[in-house]
PDB file of N, CA and C in Angstrom:
ATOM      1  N   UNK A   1     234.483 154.360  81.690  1.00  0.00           N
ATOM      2  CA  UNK A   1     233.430 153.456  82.198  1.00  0.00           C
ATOM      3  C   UNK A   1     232.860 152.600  81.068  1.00  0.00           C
ATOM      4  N   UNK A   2     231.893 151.435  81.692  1.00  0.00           N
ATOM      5  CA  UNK A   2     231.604 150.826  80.254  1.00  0.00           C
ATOM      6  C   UNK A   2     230.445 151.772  80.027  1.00  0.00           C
ATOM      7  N   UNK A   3     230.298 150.871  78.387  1.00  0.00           N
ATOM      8  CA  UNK A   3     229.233 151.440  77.749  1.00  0.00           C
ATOM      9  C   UNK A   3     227.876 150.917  78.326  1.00  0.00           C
ATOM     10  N   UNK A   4     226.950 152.224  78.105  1.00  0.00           N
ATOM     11  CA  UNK A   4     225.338 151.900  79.085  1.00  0.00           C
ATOM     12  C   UNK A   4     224.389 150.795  78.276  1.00  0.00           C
ATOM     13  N   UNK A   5     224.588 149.950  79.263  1.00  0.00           N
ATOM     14  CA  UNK A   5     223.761 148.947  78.684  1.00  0.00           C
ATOM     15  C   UNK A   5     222.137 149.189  78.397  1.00  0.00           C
ATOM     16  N   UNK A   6     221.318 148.782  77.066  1.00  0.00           N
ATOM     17  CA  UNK A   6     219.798 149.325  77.039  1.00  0.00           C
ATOM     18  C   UNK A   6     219.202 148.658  77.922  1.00  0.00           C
ATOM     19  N   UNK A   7     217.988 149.170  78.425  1.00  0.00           N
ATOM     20  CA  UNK A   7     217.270 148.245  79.358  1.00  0.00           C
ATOM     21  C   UNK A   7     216.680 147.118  78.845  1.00  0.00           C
ATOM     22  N   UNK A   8     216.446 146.581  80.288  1.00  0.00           N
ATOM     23  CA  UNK A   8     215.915 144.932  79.675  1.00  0.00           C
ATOM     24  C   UNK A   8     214.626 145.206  79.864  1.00  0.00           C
ATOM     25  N   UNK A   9     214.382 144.141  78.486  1.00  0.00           N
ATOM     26  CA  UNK A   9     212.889 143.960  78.023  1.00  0.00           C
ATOM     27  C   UNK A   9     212.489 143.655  78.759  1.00  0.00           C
ATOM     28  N   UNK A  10     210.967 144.766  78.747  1.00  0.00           N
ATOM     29  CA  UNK A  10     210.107 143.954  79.662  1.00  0.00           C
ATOM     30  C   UNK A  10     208.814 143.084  78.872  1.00  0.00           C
ATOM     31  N   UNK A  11     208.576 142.014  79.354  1.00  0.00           N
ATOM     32  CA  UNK A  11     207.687 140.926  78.598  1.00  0.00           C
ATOM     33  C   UNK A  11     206.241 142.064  78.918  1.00  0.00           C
ATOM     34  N   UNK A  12     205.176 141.478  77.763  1.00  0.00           N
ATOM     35  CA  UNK A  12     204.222 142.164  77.880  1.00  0.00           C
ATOM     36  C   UNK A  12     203.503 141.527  78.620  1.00  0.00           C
ATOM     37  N   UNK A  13     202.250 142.655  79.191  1.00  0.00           N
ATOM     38  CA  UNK A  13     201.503 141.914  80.177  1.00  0.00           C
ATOM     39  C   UNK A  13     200.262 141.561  79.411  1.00  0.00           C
ATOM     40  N   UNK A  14     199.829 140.326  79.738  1.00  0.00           N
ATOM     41  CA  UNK A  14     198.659 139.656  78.982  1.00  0.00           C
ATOM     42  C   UNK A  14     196.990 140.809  79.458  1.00  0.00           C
ATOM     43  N   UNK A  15     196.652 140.453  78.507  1.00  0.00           N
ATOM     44  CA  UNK A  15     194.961 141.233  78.703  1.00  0.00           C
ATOM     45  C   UNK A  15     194.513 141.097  80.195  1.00  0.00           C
ATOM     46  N   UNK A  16     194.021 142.371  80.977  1.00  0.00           N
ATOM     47  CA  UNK A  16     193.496 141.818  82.224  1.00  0.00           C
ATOM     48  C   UNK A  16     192.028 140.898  81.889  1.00  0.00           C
ATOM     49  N   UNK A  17     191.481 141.211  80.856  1.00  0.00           N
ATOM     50  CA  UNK A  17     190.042 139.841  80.796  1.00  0.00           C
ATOM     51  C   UNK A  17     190.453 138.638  81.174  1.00  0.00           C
ATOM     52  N   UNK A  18     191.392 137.944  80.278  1.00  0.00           N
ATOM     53  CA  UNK A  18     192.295 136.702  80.512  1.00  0.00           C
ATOM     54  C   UNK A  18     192.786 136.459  81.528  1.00  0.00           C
ATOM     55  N   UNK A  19     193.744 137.458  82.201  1.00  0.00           N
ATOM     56  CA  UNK A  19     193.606 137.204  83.182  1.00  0.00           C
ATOM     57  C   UNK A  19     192.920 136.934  84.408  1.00  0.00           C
ATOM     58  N   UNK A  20     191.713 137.625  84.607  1.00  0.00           N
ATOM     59  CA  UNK A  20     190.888 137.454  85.122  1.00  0.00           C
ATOM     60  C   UNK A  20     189.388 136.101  84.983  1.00  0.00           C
ATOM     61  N   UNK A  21     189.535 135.965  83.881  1.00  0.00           N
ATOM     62  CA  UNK A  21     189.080 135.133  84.099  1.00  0.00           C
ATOM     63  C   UNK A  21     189.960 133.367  83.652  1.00  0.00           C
ATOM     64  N   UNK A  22     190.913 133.004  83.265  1.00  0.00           N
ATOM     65  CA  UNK A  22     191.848 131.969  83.240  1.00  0.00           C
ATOM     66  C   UNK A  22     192.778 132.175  84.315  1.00  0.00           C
ATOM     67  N   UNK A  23     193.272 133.096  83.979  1.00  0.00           N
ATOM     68  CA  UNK A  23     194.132 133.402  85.602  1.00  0.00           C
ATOM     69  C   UNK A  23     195.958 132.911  84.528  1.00  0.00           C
ATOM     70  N   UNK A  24     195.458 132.214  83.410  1.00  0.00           N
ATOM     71  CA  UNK A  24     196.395 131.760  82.720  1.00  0.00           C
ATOM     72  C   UNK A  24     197.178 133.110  82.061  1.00  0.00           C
ATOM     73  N   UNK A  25     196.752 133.735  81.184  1.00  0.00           N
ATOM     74  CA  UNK A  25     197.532 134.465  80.788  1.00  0.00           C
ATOM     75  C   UNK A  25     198.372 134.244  79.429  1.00  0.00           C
ATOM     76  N   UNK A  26     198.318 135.194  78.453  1.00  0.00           N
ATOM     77  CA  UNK A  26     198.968 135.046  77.113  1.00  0.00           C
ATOM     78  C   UNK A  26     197.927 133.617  76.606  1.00  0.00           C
TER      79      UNK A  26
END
């Protein structure tokens, strides 16, 4: 079989403050 691929990155999640209040994020 092939070889196990590593998992895919997961992007980080921005601050919930920011989010909450920009809604923008990062």
């Amino acid at each position: 079989p092939p070889p196990r691929r590593p998992p895919a990155r997961t992007p980080r999640s921005p601050p919930s403050s920011t989010t909450s209040s920009s809604g923008a994020g990062d």
